[in-house]
PDB file of N, CA and C in Angstrom:
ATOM      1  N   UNK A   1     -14.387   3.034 -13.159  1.00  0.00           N
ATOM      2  CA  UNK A   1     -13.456   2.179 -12.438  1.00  0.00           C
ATOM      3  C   UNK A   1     -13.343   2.708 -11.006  1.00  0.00           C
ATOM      4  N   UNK A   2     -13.458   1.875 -10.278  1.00  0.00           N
ATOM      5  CA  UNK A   2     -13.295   2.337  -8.666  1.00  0.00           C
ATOM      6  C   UNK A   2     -12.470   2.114  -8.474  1.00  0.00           C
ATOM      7  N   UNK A   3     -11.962   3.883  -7.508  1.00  0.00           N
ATOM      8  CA  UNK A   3     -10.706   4.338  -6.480  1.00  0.00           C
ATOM      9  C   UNK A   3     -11.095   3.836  -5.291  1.00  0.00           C
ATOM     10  N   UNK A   4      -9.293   2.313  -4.963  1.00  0.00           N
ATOM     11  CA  UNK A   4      -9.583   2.169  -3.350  1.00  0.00           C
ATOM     12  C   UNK A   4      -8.808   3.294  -2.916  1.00  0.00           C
ATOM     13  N   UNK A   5      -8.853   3.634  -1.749  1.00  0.00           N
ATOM     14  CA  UNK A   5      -7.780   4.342  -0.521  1.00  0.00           C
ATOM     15  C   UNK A   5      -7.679   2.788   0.695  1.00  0.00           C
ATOM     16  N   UNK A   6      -6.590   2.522   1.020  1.00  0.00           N
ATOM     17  CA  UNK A   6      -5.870   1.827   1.772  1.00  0.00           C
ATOM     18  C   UNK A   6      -4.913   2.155   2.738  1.00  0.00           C
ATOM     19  N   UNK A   7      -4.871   1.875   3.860  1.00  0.00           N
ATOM     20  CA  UNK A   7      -4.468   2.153   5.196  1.00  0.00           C
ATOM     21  C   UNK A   7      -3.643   0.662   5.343  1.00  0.00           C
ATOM     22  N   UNK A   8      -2.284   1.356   5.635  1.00  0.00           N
ATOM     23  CA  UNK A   8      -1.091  -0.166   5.758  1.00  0.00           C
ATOM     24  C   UNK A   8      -0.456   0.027   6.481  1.00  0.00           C
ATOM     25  N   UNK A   9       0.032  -1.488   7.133  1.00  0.00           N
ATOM     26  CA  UNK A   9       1.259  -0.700   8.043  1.00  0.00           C
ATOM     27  C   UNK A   9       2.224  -1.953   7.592  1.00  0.00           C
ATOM     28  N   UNK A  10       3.546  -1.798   7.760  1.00  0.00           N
ATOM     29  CA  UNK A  10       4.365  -2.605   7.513  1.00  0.00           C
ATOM     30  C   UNK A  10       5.992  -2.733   8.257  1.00  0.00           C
ATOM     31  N   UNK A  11       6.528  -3.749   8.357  1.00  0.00           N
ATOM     32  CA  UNK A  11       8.057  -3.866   9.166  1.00  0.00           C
ATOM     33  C   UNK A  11       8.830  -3.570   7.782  1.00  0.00           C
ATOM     34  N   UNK A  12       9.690  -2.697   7.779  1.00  0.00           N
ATOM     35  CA  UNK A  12      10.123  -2.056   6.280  1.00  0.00           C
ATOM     36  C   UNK A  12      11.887  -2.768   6.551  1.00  0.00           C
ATOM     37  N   UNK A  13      12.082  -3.870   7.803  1.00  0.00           N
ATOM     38  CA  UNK A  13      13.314  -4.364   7.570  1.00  0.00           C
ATOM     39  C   UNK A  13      13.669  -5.277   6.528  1.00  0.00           C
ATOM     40  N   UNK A  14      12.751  -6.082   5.558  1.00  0.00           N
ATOM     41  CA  UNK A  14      13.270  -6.580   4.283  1.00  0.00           C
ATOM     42  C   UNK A  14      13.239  -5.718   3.236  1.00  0.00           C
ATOM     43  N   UNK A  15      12.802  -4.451   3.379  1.00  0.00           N
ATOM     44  CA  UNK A  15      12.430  -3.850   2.028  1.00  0.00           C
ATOM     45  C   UNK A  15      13.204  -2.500   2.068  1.00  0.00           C
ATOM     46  N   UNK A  16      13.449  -2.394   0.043  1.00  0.00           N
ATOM     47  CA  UNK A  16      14.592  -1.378  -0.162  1.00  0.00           C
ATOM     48  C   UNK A  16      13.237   0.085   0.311  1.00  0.00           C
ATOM     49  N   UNK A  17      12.877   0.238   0.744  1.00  0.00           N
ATOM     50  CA  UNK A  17      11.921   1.011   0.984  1.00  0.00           C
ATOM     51  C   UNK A  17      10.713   1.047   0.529  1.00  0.00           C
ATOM     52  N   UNK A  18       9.380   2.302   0.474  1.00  0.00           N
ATOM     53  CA  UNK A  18       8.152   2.116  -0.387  1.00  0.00           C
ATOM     54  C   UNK A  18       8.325   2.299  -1.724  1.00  0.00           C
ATOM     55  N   UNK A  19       9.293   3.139  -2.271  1.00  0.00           N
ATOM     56  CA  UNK A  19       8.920   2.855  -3.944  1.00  0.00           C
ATOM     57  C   UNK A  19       9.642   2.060  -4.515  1.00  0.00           C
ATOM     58  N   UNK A  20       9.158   1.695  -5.597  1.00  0.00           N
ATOM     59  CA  UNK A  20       9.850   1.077  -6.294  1.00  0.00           C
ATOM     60  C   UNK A  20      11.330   0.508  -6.836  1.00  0.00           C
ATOM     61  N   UNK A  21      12.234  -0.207  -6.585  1.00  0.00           N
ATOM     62  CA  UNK A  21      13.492   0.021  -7.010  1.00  0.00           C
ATOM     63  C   UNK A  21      14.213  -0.671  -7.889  1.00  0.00           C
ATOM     64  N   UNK A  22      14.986  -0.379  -8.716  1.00  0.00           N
ATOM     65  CA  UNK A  22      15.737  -1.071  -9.768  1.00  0.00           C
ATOM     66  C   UNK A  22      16.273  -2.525  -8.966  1.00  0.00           C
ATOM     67  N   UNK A  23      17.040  -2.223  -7.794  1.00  0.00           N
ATOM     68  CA  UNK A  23      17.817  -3.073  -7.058  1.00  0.00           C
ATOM     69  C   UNK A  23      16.958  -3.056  -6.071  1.00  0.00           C
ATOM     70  N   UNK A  24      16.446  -4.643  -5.558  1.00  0.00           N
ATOM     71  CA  UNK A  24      15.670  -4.683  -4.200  1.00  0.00           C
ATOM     72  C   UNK A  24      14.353  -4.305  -3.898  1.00  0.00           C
ATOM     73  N   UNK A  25      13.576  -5.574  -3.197  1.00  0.00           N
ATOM     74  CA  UNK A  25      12.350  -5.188  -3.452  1.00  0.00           C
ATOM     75  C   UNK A  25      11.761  -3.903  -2.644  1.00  0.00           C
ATOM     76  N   UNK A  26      10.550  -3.733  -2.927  1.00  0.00           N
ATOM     77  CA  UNK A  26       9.961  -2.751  -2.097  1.00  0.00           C
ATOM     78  C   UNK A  26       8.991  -2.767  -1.339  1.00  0.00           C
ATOM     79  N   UNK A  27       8.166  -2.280  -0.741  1.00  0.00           N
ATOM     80  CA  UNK A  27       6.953  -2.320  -0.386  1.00  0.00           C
ATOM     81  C   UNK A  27       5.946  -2.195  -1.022  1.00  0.00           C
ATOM     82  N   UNK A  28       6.112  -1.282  -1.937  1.00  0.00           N
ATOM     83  CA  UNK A  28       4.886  -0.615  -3.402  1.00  0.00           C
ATOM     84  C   UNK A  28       4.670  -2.040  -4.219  1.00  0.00           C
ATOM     85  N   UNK A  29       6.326  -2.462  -4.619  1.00  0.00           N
ATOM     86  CA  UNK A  29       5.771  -3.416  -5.338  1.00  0.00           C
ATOM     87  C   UNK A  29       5.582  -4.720  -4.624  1.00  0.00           C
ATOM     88  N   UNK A  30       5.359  -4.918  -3.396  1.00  0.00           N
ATOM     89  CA  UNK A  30       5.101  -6.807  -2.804  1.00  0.00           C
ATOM     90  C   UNK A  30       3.311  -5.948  -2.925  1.00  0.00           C
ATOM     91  N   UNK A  31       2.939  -5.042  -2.910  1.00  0.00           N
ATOM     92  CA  UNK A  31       1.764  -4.957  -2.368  1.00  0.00           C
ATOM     93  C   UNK A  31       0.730  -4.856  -4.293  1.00  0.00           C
ATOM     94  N   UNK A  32       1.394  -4.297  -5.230  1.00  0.00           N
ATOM     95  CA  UNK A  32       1.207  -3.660  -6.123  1.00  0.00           C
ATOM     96  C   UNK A  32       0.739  -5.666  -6.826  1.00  0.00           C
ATOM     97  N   UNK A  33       1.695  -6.281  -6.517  1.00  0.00           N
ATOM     98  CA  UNK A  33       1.954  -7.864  -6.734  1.00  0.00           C
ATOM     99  C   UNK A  33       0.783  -8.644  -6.176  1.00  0.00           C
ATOM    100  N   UNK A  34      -0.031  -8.134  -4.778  1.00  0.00           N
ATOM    101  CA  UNK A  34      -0.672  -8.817  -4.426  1.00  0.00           C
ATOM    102  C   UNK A  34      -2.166  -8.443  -5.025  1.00  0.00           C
ATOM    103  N   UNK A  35      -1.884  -7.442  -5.842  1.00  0.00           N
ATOM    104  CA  UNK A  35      -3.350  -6.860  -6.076  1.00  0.00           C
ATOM    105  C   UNK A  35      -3.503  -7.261  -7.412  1.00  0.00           C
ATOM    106  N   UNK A  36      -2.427  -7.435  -8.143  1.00  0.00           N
ATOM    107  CA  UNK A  36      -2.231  -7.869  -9.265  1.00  0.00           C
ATOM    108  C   UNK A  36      -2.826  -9.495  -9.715  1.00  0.00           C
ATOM    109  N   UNK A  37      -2.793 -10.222  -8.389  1.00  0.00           N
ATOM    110  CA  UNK A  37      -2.767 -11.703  -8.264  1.00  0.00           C
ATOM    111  C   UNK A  37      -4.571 -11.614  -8.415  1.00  0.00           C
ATOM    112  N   UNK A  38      -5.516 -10.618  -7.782  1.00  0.00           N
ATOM    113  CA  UNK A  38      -6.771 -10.581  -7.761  1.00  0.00           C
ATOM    114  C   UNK A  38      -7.394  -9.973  -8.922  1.00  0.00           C
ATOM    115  N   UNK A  39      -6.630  -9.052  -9.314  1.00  0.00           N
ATOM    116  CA  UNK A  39      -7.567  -8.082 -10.531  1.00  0.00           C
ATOM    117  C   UNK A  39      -7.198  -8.964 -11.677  1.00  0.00           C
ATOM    118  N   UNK A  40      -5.946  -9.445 -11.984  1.00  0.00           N
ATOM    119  CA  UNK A  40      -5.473 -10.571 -13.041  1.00  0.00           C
ATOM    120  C   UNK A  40      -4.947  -9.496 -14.154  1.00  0.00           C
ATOM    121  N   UNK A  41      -4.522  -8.409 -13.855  1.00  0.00           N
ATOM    122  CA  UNK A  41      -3.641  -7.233 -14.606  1.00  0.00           C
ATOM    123  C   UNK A  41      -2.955  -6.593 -13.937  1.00  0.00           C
ATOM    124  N   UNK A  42      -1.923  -5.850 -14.183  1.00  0.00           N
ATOM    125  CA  UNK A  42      -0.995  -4.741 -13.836  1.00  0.00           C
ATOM    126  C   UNK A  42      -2.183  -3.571 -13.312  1.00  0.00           C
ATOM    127  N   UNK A  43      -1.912  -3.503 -12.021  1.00  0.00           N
ATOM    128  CA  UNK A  43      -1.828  -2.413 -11.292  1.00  0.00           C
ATOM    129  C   UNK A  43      -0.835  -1.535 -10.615  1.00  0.00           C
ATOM    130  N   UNK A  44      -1.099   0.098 -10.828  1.00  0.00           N
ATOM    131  CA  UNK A  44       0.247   0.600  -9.885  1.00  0.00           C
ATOM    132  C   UNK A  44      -1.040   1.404  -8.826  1.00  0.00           C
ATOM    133  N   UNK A  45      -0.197   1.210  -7.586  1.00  0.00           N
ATOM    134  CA  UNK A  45      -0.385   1.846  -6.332  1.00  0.00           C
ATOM    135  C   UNK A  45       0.420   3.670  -6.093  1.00  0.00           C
ATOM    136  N   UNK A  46      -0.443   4.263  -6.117  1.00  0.00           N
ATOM    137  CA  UNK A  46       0.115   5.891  -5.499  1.00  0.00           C
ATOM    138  C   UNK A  46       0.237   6.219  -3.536  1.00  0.00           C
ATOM    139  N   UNK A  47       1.090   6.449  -3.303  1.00  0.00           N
ATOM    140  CA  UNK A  47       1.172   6.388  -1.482  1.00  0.00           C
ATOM    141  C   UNK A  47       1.693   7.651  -1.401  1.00  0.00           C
ATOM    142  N   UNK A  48       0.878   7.997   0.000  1.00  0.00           N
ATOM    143  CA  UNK A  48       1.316   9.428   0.548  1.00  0.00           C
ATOM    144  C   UNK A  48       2.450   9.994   0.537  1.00  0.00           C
ATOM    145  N   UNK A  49       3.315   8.788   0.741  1.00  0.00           N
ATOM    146  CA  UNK A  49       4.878   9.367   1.092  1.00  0.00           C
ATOM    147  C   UNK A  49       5.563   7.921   1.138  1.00  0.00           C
ATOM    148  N   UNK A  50       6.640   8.683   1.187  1.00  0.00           N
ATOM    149  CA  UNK A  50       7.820   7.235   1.083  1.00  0.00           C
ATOM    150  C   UNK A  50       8.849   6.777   2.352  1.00  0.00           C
ATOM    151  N   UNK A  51       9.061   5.857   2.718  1.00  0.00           N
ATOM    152  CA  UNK A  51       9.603   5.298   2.969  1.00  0.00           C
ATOM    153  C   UNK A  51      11.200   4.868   2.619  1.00  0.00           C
ATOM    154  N   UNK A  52      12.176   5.167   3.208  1.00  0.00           N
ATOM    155  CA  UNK A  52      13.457   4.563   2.736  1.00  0.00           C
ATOM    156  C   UNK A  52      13.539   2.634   3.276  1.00  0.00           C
ATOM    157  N   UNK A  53      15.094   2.732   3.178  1.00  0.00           N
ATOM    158  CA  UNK A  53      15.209   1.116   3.299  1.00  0.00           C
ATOM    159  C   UNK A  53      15.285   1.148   5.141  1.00  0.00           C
ATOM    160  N   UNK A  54      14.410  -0.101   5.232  1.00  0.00           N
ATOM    161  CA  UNK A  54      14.462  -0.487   6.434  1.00  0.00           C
ATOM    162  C   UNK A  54      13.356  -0.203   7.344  1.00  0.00           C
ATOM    163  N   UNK A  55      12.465   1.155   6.937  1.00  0.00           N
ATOM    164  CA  UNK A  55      12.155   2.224   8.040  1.00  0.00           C
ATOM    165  C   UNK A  55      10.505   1.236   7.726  1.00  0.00           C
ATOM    166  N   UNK A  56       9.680   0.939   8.711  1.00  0.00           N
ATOM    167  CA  UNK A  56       8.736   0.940   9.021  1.00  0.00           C
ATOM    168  C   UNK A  56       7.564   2.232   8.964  1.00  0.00           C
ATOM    169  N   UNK A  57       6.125   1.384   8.780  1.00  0.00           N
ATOM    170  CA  UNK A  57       5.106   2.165   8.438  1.00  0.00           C
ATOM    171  C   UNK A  57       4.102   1.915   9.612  1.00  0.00           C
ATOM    172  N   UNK A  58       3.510   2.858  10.493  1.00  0.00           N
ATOM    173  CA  UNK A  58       2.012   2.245  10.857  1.00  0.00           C
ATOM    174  C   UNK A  58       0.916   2.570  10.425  1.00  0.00           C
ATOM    175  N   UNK A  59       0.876   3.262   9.454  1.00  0.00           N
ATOM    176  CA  UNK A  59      -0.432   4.098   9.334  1.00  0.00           C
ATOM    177  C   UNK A  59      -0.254   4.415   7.778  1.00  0.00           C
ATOM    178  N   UNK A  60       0.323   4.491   6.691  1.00  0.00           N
ATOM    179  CA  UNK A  60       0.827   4.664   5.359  1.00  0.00           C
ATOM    180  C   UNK A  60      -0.849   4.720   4.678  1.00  0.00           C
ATOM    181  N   UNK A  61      -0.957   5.416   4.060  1.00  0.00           N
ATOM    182  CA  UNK A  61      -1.984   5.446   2.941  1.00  0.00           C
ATOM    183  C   UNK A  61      -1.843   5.615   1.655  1.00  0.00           C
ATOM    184  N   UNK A  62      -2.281   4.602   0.865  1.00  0.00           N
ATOM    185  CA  UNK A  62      -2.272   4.501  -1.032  1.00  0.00           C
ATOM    186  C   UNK A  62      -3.282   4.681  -1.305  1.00  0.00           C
ATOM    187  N   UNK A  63      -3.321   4.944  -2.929  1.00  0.00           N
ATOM    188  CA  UNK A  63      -5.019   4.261  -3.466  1.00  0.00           C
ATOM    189  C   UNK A  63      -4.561   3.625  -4.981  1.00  0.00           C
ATOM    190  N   UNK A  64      -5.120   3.499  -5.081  1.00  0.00           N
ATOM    191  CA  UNK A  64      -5.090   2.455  -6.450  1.00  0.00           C
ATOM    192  C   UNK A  64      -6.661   2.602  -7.444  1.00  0.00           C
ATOM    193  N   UNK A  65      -6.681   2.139  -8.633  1.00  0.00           N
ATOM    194  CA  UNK A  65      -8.020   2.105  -9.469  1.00  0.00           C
ATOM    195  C   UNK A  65      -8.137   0.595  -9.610  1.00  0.00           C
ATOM    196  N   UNK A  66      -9.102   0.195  -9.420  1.00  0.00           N
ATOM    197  CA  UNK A  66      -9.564  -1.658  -8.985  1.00  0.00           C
ATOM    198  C   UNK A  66     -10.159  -1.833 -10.709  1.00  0.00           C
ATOM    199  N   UNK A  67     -10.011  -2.483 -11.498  1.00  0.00           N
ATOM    200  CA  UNK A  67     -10.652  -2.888 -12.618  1.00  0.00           C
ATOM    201  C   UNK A  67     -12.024  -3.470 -12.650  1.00  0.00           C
ATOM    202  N   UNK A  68     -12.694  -3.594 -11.636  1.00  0.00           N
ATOM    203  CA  UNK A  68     -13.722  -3.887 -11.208  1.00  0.00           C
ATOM    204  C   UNK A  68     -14.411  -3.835 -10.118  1.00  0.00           C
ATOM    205  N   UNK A  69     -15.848  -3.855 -10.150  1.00  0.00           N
ATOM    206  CA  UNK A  69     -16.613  -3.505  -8.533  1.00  0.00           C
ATOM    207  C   UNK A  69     -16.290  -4.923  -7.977  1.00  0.00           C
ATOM    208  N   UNK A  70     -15.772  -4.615  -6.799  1.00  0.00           N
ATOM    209  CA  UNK A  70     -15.460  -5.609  -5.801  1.00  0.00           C
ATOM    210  C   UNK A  70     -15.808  -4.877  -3.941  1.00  0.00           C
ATOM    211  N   UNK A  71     -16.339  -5.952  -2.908  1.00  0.00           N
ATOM    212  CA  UNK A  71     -16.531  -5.550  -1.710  1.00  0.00           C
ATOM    213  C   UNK A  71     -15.248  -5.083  -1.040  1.00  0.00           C
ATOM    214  N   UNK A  72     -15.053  -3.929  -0.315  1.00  0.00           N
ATOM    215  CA  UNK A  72     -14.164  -3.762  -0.184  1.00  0.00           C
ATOM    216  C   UNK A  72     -13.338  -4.570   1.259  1.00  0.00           C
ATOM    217  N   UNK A  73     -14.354  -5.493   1.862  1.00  0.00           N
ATOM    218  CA  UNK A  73     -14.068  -6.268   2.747  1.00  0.00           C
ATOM    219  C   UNK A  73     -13.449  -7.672   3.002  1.00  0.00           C
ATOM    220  N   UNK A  74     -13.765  -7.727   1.178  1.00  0.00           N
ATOM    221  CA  UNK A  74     -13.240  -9.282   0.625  1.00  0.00           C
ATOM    222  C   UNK A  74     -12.162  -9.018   0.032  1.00  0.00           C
ATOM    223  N   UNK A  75     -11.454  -7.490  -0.407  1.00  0.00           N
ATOM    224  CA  UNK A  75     -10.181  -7.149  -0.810  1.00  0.00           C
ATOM    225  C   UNK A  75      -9.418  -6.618   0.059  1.00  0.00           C
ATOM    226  N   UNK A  76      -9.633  -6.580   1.009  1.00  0.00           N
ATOM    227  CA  UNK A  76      -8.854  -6.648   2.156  1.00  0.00           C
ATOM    228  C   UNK A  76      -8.184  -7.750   3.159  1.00  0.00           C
ATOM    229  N   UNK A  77      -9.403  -8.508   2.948  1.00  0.00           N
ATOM    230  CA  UNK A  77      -9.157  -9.696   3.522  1.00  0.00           C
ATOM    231  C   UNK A  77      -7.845 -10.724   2.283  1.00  0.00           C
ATOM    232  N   UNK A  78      -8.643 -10.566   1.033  1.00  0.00           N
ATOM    233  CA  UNK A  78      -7.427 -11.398  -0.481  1.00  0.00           C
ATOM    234  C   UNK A  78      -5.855 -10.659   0.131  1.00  0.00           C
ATOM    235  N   UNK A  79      -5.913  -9.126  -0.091  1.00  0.00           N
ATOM    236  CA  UNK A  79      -4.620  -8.598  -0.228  1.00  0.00           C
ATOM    237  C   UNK A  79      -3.624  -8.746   1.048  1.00  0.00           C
ATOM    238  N   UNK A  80      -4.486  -9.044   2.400  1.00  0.00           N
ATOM    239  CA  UNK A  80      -3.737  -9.692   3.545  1.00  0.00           C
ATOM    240  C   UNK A  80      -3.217 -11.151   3.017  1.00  0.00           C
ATOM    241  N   UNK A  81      -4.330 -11.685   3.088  1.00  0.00           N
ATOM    242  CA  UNK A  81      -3.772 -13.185   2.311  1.00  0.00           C
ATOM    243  C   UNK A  81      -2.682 -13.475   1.416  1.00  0.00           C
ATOM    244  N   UNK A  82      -2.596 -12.584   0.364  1.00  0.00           N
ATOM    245  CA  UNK A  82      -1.100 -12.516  -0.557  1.00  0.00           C
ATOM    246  C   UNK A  82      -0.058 -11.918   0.291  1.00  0.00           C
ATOM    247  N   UNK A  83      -0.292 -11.058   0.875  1.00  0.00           N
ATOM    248  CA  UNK A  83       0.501 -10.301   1.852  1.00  0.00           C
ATOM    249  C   UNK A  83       1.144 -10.865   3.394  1.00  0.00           C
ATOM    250  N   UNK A  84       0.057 -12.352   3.559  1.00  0.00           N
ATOM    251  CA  UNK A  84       0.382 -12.632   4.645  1.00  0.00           C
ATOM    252  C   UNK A  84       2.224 -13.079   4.862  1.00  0.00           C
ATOM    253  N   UNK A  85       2.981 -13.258   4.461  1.00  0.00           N
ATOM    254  CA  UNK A  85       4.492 -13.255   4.441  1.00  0.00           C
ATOM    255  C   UNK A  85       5.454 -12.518   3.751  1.00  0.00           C
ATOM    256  N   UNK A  86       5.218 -11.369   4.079  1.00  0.00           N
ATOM    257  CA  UNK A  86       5.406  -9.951   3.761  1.00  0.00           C
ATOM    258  C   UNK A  86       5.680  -9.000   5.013  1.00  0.00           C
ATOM    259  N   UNK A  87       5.612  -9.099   6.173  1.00  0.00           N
ATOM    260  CA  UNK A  87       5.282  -8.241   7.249  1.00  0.00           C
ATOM    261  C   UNK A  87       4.401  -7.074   6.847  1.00  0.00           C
ATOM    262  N   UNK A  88       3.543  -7.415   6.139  1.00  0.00           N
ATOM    263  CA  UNK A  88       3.126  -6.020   5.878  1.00  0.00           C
ATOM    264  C   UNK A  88       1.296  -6.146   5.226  1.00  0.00           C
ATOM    265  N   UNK A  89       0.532  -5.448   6.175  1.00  0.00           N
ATOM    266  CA  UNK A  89      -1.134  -5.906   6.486  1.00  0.00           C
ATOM    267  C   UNK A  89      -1.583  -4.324   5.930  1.00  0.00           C
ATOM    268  N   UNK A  90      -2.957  -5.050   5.423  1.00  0.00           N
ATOM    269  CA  UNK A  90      -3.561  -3.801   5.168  1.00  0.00           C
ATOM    270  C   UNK A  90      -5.018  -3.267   6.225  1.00  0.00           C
ATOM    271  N   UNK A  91      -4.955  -2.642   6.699  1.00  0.00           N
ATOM    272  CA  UNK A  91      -5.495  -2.663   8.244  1.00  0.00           C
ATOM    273  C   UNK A  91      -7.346  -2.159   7.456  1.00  0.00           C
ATOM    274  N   UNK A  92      -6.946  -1.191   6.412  1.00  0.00           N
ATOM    275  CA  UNK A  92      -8.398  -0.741   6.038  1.00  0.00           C
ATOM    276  C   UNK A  92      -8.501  -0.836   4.540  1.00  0.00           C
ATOM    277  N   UNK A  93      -9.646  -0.600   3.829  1.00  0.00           N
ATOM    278  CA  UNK A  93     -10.194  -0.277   2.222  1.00  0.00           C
ATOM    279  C   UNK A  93     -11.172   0.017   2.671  1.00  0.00           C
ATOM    280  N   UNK A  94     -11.088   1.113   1.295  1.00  0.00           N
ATOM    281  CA  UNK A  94     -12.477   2.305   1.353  1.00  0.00           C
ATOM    282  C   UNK A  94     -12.626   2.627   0.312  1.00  0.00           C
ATOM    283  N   UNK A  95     -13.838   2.591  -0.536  1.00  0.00           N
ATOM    284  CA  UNK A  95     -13.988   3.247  -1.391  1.00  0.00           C
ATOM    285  C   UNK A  95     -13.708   4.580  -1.611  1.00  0.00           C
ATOM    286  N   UNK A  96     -13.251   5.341  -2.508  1.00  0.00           N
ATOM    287  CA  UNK A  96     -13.171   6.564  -2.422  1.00  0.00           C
ATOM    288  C   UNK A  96     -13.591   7.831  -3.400  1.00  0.00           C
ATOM    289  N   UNK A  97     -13.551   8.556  -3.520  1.00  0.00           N
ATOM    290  CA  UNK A  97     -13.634   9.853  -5.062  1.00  0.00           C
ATOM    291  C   UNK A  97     -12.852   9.260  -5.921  1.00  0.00           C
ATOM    292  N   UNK A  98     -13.204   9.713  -7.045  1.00  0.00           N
ATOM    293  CA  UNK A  98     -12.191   9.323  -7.875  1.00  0.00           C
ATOM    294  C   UNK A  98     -10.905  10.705  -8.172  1.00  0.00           C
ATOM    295  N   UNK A  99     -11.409  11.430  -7.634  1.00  0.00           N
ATOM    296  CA  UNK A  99     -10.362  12.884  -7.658  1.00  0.00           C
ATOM    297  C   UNK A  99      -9.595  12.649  -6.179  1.00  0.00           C
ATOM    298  N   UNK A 100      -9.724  11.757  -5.344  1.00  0.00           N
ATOM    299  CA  UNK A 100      -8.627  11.571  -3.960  1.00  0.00           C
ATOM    300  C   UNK A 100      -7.367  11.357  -4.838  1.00  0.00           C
ATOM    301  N   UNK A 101      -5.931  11.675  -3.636  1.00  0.00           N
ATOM    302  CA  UNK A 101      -5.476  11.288  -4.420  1.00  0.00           C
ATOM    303  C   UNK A 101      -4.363  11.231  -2.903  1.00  0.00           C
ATOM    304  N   UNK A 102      -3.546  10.305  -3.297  1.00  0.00           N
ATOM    305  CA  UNK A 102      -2.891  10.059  -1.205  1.00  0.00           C
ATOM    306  C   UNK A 102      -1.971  11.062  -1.035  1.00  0.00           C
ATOM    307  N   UNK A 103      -1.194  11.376  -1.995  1.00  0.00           N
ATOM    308  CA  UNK A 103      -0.336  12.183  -1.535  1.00  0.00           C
ATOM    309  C   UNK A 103      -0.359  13.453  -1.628  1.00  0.00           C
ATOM    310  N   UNK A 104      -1.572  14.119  -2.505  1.00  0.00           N
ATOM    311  CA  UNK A 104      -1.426  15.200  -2.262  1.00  0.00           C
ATOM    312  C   UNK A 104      -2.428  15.560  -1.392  1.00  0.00           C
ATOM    313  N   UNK A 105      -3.295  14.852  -1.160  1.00  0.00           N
ATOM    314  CA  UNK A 105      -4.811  15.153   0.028  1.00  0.00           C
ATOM    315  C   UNK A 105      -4.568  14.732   1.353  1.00  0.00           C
ATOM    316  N   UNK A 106      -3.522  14.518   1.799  1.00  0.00           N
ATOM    317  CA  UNK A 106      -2.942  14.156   2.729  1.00  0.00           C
ATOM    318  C   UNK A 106      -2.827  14.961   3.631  1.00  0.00           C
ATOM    319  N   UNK A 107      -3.174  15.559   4.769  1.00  0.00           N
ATOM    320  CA  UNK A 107      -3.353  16.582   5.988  1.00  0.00           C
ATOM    321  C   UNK A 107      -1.976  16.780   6.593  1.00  0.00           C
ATOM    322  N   UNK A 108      -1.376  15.374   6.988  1.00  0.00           N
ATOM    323  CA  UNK A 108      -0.661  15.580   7.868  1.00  0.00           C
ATOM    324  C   UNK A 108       0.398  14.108   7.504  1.00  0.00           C
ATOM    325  N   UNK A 109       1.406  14.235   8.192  1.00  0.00           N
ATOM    326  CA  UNK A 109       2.581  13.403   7.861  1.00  0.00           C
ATOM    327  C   UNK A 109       3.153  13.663   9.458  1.00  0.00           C
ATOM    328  N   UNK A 110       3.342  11.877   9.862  1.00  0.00           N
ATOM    329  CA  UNK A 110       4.459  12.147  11.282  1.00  0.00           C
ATOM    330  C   UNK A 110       5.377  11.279  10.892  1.00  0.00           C
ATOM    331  N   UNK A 111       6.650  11.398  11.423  1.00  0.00           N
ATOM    332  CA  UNK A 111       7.403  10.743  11.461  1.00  0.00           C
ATOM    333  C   UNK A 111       8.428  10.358  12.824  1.00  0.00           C
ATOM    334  N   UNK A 112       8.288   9.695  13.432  1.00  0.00           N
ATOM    335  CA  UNK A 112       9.321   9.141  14.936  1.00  0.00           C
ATOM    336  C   UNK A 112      10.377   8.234  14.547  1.00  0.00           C
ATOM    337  N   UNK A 113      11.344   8.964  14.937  1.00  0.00           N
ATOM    338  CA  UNK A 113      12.877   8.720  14.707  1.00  0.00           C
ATOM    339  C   UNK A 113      13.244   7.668  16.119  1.00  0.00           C
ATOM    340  N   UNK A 114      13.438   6.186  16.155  1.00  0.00           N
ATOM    341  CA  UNK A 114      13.923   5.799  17.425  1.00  0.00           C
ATOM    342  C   UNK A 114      15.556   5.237  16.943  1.00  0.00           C
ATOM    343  N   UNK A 115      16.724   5.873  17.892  1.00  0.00           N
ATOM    344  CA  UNK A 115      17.842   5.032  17.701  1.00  0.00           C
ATOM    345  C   UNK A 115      17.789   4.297  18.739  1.00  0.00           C
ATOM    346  N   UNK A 116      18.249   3.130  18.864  1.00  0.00           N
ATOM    347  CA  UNK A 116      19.108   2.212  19.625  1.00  0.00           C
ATOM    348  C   UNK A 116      20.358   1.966  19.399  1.00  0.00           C
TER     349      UNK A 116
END
């Protein structure tokens, strides 16, 4: 089964943040939903790091296991498409190892704090 790695960015003002939540949607799951709509089963998504409510992503990386060989140029293009009214795009897919893993192979983490 092929490991994608995915590069996202998203406006995190409708969402209770990236994981999952009892109350309020998330980001994990509008995206977890759109992948679901292509593979035609339950998929879960693993991401570097999380997100609270509100806070925006530019650069966020997941990966997921795809139930099948698929181009990774035509699942990028589907998962924008489900995604397109969502604020939230998937900028890359890549095949990857199957031992990657986002959050713990992860180098580096930034985070910019802006108040207004």
């Amino acid at each position: 089964m092929p490991r994608l790695k995915c590069i996202v960015e998203y406006d995190g003002t409708k969402f209770a943040g990236w994981q999952r939540q009892l109350n309020g949607r998330s980001v994990q799951e509008a995206i977890e939903q759109a992948i679901e709509r292509i593979a035609e089963k339950k998929i879960v998504i693993f991401g570097a790091g999380r997100t609270d409510t509100g806070v925006h992503a530019v650069h966020q990386v997941f990966h997921f296991d795809f139930n099948k060989d698929i181009d990774v140029k035509k699942i990028t293009d589907a998962l924008n498409f489900h995604l397109k009214n969502e604020s939230i795009s998937i900028l890359k897919t890549e095949l990857i190892n199957n031992d990657f893993d986002a959050r713990r192979d992860a180098k580096l983490r930034i985070y910019k704090y802006v108040i207004i």
